[in-house]
N, C-alpha and C. Protein backbone atom coordinates (compact mmCIF):
# COMPACT_ATOMS: atom_id res chain seq x y z
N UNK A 1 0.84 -1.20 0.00
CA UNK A 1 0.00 0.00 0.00
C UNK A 1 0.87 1.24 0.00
N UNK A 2 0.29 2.40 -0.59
CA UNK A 2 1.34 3.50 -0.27
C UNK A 2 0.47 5.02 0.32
N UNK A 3 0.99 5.26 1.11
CA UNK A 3 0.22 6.21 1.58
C UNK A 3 0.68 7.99 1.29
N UNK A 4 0.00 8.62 1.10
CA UNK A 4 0.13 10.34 0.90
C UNK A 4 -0.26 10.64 2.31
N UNK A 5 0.83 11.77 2.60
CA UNK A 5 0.84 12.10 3.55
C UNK A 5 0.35 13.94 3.04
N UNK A 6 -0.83 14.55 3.55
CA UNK A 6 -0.91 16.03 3.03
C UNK A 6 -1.06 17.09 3.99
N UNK A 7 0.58 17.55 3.58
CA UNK A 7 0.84 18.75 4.72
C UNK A 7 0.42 20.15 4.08
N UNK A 8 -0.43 21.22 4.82
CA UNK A 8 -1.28 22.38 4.33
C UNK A 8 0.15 23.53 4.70
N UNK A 9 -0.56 24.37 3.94
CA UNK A 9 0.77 25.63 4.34
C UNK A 9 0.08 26.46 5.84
N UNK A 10 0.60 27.25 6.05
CA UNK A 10 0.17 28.42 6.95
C UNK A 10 -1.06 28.66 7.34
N UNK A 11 -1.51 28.43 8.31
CA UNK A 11 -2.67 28.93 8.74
C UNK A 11 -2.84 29.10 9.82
N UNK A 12 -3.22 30.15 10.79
CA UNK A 12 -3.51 30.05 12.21
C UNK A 12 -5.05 29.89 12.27
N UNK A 13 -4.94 29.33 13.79
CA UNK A 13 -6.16 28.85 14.20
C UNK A 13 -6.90 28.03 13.62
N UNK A 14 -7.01 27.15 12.59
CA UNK A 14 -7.62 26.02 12.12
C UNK A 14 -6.85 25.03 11.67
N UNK A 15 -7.45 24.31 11.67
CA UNK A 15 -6.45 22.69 11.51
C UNK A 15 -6.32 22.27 9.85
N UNK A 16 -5.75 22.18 9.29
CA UNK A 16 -5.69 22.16 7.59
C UNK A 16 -6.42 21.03 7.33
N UNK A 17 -6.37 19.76 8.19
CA UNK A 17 -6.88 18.80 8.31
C UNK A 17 -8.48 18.61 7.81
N UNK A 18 -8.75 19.62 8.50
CA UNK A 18 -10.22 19.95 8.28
C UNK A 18 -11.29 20.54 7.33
N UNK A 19 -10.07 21.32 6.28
CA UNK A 19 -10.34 21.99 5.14
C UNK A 19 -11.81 20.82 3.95
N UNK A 20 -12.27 21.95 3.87
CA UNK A 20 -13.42 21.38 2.85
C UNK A 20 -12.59 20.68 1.81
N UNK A 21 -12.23 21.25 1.52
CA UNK A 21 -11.55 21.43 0.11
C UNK A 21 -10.89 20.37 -0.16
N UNK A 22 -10.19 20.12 0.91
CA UNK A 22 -9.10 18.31 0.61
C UNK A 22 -10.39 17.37 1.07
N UNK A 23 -11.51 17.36 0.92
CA UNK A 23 -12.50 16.21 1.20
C UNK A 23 -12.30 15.45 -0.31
N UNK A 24 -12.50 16.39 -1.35
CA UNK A 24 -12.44 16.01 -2.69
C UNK A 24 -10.77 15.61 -3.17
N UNK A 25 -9.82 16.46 -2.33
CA UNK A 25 -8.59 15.69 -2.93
C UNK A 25 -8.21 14.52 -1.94
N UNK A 26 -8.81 13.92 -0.99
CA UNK A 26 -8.32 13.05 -0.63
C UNK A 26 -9.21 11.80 -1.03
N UNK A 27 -10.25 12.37 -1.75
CA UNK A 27 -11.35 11.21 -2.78
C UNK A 27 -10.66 11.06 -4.02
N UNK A 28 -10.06 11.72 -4.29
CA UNK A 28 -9.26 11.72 -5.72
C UNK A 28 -7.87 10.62 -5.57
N UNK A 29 -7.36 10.71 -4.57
CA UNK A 29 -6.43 10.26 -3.84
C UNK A 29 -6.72 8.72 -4.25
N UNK A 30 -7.38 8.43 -2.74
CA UNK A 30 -8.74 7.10 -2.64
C UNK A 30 -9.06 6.65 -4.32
N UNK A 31 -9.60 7.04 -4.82
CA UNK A 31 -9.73 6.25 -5.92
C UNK A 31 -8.91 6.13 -6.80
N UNK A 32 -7.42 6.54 -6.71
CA UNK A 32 -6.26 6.07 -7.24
C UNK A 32 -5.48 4.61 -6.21
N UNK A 33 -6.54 4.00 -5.57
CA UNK A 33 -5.57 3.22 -5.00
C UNK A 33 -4.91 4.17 -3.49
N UNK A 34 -4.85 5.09 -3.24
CA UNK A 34 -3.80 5.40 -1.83
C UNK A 34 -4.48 6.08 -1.02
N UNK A 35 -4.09 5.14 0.46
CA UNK A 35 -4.34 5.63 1.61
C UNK A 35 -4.08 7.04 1.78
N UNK A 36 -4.33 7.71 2.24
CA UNK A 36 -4.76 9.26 2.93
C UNK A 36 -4.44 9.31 3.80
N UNK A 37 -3.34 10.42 4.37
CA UNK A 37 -2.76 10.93 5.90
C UNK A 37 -3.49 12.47 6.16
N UNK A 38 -4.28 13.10 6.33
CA UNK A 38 -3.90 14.83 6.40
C UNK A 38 -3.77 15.20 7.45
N UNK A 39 -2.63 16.16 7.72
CA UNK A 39 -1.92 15.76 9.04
C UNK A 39 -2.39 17.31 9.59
N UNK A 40 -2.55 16.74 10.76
CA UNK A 40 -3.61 17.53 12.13
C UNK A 40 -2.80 18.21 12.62
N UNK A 41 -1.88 19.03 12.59
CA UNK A 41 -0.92 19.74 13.43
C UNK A 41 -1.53 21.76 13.35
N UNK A 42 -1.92 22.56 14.38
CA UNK A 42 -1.62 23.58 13.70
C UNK A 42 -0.52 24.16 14.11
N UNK A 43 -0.19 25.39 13.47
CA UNK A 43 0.98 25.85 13.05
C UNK A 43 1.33 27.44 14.70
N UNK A 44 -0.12 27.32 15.38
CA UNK A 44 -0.69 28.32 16.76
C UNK A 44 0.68 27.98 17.28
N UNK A 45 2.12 28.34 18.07
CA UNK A 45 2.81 28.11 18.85
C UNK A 45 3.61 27.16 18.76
N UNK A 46 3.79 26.96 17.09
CA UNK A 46 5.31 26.06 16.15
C UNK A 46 5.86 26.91 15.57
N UNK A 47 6.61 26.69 15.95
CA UNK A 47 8.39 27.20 14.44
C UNK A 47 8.55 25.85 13.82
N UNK A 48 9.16 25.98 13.00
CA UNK A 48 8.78 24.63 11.62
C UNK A 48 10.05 23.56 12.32
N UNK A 49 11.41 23.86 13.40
CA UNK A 49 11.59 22.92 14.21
C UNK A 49 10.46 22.05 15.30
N UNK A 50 9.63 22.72 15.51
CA UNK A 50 8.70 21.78 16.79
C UNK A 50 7.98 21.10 15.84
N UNK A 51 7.38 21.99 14.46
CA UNK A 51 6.37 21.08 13.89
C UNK A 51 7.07 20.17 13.05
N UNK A 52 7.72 20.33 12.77
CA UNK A 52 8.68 19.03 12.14
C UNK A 52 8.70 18.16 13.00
N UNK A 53 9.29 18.26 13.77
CA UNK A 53 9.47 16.87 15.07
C UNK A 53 7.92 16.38 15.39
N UNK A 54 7.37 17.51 15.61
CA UNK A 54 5.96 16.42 15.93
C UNK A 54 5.51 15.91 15.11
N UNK A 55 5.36 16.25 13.43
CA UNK A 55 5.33 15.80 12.52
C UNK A 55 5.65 14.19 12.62
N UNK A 56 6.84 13.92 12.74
CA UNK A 56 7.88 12.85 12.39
C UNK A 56 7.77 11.73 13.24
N UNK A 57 7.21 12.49 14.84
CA UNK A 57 7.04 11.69 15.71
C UNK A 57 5.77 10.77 15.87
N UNK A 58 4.54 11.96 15.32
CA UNK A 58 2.89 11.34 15.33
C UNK A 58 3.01 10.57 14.30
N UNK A 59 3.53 10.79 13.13
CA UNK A 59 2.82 10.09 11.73
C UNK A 59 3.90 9.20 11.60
N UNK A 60 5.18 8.78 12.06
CA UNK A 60 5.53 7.93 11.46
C UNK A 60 5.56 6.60 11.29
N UNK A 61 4.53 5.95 12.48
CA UNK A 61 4.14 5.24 12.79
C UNK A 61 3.29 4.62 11.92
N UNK A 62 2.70 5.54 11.05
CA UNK A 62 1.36 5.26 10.15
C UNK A 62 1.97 5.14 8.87
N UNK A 63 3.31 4.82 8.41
CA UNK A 63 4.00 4.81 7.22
C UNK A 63 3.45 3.71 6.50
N UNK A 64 3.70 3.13 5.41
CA UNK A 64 2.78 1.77 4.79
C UNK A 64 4.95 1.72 3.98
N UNK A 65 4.23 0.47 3.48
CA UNK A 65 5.00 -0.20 2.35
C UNK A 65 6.27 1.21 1.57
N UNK A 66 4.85 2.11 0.97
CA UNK A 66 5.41 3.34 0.30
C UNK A 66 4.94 4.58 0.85
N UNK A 67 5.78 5.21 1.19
CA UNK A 67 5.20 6.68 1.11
C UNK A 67 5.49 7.73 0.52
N UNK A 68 4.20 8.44 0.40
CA UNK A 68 4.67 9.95 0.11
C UNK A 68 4.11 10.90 0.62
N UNK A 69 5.07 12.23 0.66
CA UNK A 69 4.67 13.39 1.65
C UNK A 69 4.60 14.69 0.56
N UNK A 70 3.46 15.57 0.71
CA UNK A 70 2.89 16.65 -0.41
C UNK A 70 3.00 17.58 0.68
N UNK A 71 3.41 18.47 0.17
CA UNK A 71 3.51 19.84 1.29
C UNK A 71 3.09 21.43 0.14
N UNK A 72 2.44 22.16 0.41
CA UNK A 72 2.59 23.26 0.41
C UNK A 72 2.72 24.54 0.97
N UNK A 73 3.21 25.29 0.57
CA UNK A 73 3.77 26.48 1.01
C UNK A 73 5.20 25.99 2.05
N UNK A 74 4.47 27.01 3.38
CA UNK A 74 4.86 26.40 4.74
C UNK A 74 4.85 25.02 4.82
N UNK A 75 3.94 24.04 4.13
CA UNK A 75 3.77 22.89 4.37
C UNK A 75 4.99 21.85 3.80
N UNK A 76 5.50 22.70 2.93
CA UNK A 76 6.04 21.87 1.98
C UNK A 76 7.48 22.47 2.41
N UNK A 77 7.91 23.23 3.47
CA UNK A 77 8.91 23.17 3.92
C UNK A 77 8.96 22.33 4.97
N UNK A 78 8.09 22.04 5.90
CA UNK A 78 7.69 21.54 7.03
C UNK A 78 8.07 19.65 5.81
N UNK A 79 7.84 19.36 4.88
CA UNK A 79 8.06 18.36 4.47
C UNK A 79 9.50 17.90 4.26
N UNK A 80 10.53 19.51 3.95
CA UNK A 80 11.63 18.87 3.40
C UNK A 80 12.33 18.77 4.93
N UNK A 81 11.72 19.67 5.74
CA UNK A 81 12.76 19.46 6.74
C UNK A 81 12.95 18.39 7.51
N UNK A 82 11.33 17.69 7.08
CA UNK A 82 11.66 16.50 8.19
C UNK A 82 11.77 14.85 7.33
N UNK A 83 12.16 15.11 5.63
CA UNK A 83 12.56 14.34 4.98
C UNK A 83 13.54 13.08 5.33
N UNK A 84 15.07 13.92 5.66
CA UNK A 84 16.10 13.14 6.68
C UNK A 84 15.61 12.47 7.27
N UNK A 85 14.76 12.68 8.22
CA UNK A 85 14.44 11.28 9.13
C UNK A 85 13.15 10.66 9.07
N UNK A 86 11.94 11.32 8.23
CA UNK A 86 10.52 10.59 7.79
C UNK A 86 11.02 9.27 7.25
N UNK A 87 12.27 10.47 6.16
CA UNK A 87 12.02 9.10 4.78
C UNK A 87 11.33 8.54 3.77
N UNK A 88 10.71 9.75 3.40
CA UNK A 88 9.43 9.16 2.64
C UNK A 88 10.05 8.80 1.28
N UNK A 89 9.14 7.91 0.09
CA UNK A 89 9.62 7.01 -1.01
C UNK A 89 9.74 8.67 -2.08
N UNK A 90 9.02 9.48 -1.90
CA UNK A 90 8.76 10.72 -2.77
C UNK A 90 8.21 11.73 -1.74
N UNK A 91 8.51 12.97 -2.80
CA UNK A 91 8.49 14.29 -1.67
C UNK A 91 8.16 15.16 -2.81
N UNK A 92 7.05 15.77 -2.79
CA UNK A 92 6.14 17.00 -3.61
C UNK A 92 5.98 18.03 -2.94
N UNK A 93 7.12 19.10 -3.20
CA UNK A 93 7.14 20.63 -2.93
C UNK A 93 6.58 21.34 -3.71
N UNK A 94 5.29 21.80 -2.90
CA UNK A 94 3.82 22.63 -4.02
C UNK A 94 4.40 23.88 -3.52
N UNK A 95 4.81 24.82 -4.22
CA UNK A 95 4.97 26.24 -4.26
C UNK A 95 5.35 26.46 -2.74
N UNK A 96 6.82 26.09 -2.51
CA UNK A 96 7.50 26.06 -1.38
C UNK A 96 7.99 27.09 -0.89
N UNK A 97 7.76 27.94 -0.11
CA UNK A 97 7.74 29.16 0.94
C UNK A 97 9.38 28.93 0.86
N UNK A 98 10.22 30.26 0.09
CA UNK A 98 11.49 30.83 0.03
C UNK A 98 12.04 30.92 0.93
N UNK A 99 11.79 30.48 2.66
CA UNK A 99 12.26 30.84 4.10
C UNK A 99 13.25 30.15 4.25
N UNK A 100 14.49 30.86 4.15
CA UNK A 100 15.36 29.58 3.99
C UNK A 100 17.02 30.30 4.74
N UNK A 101 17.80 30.10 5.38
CA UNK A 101 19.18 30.36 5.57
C UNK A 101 19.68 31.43 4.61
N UNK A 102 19.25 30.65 3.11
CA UNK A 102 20.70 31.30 1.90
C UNK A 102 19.53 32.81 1.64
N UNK A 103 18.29 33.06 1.92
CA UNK A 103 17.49 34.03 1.45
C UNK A 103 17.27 35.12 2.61
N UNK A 104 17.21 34.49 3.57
CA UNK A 104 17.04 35.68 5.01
C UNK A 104 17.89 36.00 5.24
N UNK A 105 19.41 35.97 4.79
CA UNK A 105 20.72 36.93 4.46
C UNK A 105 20.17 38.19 4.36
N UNK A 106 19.44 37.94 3.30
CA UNK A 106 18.54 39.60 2.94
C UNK A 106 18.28 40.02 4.05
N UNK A 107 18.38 41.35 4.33
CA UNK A 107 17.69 42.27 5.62
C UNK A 107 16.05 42.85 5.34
N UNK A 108 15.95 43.13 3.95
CA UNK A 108 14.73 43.68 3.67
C UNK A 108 13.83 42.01 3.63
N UNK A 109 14.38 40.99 3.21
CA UNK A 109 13.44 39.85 3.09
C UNK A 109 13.13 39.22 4.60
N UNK A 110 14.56 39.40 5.40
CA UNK A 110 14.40 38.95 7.14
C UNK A 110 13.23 39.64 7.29
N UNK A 111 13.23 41.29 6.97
CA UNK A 111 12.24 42.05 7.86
C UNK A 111 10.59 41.57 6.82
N UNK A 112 10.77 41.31 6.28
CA UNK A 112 9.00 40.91 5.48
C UNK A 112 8.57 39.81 6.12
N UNK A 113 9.29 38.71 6.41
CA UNK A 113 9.47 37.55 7.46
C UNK A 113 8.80 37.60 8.36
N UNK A 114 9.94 38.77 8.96
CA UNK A 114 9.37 38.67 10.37
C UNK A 114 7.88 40.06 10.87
N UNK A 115 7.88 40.63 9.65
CA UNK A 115 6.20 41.13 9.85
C UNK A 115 5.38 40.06 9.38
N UNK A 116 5.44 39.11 8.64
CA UNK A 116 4.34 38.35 8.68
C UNK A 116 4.31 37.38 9.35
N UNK A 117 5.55 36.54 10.09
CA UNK A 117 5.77 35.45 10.84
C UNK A 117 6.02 35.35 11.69
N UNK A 118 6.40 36.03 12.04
CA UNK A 118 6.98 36.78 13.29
C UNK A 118 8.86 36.50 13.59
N UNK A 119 8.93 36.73 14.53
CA UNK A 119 10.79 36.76 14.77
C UNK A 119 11.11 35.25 14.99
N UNK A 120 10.39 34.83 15.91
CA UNK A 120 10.54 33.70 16.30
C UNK A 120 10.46 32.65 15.15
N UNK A 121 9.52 32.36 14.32
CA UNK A 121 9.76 31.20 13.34
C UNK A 121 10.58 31.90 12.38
N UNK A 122 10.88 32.86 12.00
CA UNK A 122 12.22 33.50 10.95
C UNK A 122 13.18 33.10 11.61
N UNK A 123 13.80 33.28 12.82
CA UNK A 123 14.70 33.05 13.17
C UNK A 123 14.97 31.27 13.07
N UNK A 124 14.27 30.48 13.14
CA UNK A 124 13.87 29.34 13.46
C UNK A 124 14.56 28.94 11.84
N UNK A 125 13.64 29.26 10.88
CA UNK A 125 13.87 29.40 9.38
C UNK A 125 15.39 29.42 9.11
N UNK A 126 15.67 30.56 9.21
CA UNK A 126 17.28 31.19 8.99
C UNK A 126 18.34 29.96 9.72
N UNK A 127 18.13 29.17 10.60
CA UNK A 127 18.97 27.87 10.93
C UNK A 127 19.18 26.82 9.65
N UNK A 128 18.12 27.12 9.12
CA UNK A 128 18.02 26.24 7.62
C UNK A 128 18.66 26.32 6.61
N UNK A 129 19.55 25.51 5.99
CA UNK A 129 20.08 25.78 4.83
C UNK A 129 19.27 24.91 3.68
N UNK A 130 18.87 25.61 2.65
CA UNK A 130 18.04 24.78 1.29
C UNK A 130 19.24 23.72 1.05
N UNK A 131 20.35 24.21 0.50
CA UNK A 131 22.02 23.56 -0.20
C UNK A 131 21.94 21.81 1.20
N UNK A 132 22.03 22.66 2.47
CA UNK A 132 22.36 21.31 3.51
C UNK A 132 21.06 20.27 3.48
N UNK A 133 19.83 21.01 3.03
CA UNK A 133 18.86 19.84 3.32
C UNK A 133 18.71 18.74 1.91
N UNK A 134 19.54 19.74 0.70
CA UNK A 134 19.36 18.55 -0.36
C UNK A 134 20.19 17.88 -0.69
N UNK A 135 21.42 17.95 0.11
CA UNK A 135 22.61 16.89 0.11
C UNK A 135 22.43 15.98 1.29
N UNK A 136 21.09 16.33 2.16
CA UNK A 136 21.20 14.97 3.08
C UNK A 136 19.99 14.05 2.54
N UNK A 137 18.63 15.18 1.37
CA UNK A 137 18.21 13.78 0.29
C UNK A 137 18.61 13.06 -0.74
N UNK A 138 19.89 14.19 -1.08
CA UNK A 138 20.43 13.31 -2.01
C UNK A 138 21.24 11.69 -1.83
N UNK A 139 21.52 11.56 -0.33
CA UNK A 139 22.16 11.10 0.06
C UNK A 139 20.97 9.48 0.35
N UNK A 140 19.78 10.16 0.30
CA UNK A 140 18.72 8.41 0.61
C UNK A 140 18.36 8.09 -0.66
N UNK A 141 18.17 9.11 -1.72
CA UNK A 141 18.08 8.83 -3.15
C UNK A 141 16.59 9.15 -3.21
N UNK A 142 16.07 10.03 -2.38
CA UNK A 142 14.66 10.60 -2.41
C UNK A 142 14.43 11.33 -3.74
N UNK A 143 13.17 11.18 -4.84
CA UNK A 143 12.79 11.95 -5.90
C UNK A 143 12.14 13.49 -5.06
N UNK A 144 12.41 14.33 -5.53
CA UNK A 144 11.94 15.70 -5.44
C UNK A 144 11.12 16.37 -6.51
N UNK A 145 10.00 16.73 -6.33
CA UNK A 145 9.13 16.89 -7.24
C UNK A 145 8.73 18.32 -6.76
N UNK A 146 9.53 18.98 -7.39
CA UNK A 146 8.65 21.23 -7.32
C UNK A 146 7.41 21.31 -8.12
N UNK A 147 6.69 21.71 -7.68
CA UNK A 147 5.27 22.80 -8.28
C UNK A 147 5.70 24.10 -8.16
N UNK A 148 4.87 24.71 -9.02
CA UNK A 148 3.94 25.83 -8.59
C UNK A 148 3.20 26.56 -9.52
N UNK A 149 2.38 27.44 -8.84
CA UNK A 149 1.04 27.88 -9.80
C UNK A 149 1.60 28.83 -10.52
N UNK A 150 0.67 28.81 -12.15
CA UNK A 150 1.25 29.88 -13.06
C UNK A 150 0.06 31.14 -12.77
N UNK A 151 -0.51 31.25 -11.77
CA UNK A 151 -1.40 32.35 -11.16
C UNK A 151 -0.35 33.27 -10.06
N UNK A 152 0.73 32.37 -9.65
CA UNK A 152 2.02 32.93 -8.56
C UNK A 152 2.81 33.60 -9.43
N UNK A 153 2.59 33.91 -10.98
CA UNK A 153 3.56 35.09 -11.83
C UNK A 153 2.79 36.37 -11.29
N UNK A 154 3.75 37.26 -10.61
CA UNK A 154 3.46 38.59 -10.82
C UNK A 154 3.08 39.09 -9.11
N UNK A 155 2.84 37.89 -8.41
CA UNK A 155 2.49 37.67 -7.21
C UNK A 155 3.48 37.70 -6.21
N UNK A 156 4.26 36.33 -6.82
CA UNK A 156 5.03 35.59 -5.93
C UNK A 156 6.25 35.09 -6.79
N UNK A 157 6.50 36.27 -7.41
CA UNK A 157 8.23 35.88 -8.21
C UNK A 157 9.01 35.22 -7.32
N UNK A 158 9.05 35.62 -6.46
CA UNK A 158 10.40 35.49 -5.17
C UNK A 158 10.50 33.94 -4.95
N UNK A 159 9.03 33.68 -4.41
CA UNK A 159 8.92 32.45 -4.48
C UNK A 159 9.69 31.51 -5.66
N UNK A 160 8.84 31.61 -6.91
CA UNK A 160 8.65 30.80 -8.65
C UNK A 160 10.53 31.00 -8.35
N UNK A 161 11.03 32.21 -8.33
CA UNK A 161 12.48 32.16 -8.59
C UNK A 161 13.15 31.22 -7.47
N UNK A 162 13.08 31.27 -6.03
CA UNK A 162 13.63 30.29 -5.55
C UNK A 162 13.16 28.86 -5.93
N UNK A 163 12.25 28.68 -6.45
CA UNK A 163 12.08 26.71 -6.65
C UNK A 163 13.13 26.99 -7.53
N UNK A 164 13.27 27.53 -8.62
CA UNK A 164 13.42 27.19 -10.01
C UNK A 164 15.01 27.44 -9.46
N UNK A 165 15.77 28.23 -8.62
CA UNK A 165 17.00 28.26 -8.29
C UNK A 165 17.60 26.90 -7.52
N UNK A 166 17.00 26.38 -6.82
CA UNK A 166 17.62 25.28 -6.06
C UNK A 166 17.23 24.37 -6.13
N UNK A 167 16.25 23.85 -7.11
CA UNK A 167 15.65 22.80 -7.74
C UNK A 167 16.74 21.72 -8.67
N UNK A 168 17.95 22.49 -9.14
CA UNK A 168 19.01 21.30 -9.61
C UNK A 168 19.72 20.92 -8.75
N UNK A 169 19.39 21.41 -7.48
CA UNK A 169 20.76 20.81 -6.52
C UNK A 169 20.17 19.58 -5.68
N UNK A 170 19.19 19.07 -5.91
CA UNK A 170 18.18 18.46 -5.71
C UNK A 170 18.77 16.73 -6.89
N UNK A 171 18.97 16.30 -6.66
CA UNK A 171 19.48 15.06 -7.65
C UNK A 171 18.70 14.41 -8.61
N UNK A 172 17.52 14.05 -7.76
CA UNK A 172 16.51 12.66 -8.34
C UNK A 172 15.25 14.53 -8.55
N UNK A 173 15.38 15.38 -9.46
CA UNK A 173 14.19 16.05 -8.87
C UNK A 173 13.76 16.80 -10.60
N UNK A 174 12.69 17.67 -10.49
CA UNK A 174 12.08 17.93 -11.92
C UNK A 174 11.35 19.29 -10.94
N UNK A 175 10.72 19.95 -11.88
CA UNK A 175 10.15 20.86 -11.78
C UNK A 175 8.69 21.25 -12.72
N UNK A 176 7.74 21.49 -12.06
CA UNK A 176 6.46 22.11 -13.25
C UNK A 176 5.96 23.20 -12.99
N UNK A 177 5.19 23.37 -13.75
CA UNK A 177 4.20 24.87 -13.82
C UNK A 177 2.91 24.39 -12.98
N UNK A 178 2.17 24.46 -12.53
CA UNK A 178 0.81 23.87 -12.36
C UNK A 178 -0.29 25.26 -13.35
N UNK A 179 -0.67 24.80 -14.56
CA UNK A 179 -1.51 25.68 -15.30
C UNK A 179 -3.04 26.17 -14.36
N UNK A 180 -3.13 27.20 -14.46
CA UNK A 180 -4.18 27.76 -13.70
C UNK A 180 -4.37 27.97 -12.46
N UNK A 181 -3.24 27.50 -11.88
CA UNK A 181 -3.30 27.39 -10.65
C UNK A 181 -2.75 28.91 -9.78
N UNK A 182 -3.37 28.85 -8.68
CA UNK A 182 -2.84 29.29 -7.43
C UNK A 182 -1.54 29.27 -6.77
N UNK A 183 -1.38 30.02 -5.56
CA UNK A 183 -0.46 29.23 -4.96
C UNK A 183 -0.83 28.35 -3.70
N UNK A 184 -1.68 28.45 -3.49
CA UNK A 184 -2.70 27.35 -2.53
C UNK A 184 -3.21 25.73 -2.97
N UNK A 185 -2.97 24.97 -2.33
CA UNK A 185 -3.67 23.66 -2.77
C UNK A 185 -4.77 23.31 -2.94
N UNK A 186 -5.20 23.86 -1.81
CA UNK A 186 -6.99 23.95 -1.66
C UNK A 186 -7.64 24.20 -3.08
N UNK A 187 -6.96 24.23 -4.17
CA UNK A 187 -7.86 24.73 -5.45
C UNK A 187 -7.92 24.06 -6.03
N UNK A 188 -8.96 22.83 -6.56
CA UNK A 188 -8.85 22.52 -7.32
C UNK A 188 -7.91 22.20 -8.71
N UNK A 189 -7.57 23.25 -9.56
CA UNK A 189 -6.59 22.98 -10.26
C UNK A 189 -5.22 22.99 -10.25
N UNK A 190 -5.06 23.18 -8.76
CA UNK A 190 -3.29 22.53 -8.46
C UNK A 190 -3.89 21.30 -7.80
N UNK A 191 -5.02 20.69 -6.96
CA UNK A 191 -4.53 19.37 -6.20
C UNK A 191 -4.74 18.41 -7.20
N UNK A 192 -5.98 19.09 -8.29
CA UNK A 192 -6.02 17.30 -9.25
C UNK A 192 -4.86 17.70 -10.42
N UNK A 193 -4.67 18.43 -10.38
CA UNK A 193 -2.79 18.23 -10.69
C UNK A 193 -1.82 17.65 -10.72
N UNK A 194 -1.83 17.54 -9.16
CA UNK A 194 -1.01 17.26 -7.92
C UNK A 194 -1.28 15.83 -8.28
N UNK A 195 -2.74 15.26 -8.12
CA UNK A 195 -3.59 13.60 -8.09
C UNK A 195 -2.82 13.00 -9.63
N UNK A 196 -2.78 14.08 -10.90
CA UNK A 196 -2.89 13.33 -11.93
C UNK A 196 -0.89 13.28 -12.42
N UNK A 197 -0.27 14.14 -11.38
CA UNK A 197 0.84 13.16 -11.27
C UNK A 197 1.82 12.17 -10.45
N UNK A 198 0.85 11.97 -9.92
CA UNK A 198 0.78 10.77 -8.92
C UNK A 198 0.94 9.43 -9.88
């Protein structure tokens, strides 16, 4: 059996888990054959170290035969970081939040950070190196699979430019557009996207 594991980006106060919206992508899922994880964590009083670990600690128990872990945004950092020791068979970074060591160098990007995230998970972030986390997947032979929405031109360059920058240092990995899409999963035309390259 192989199971999807689906981590949501950013949100306070509600559980991603709960989202309408993945009712239909985790039916889409289901009738491809794979078990369904959507993982219950919120993000209220985590830096992406605590939620990683709890991450790694609740669900890994529930691993099958194969797995795979889908993350967006926030979520899909929260995926690579806890790659190293999940382990999952595949790893789908949906329009992966730029928060990273080699980018919060920037002072003007630290400070956008930390007005929207506050100090505490930037700082948390900035421990992170993109370069150190894909030489320790390159090292299990994990596939890396980037998204992101062609609705994130004009939006979210910063973003589109970091996948597309550190996406070759990545070994086993590829990159797409998701047409019509958002930068959110919740939409329809990035998750059966997401389903139809599965």
């Amino acid at each position: 059996m192989t199971t999807v594991f689906i981590i949501a980006g950013f949100i306070l106060g509600e559980s991603a888990a709960t989202f309408e919206e993945f009712d239909d992508f985790e039916q889409l899922l289901q009738a491809k054959g794979y078990a369904v994880v959507r993982v219950d964590i919120l993000y209220n009083e985590h830096t992406h170290s605590t939620y990683t670990a709890e991450f790694t600690a609740r669900y890994k128990n529930l691993k099958t035969e194969k797995n795979i872990v889908i993350g967006n945004s926030f979520g899909a950092v929260v995926a690579l970081l806890s790659a190293s020791v999940f382990e999952p068979d595949e790893l789908y970074l949906c329009s992966m939040s730029p928060f990273f060591k080699e980018t919060l160098q920037d002072k003007e990007f630290y400070k956008y950070a930390v007005t929207n995230f506050g100090k505490n998970r930037t700082d948390d972030l900035s421990s992170y190196s993109t370069l150190e986390q894909a030489a320790a997947i390159n090292k299990l032979n994990i596939p890396v699979h980037f998204t992101y929405g062609e609705l994130e031109a004009g939006v979210y360059d910063h973003l589109i430019d970091f996948n597309k920058s550190y996406q070759p240092f990545f070994a086993i990995s590829d990159i797409r557009e998701i047409t019509h899409a958002p930068h959110g999963f919740r939409d329809p035309n990035y998750y059966k996207a997401i389903v139809d390259l599965l």
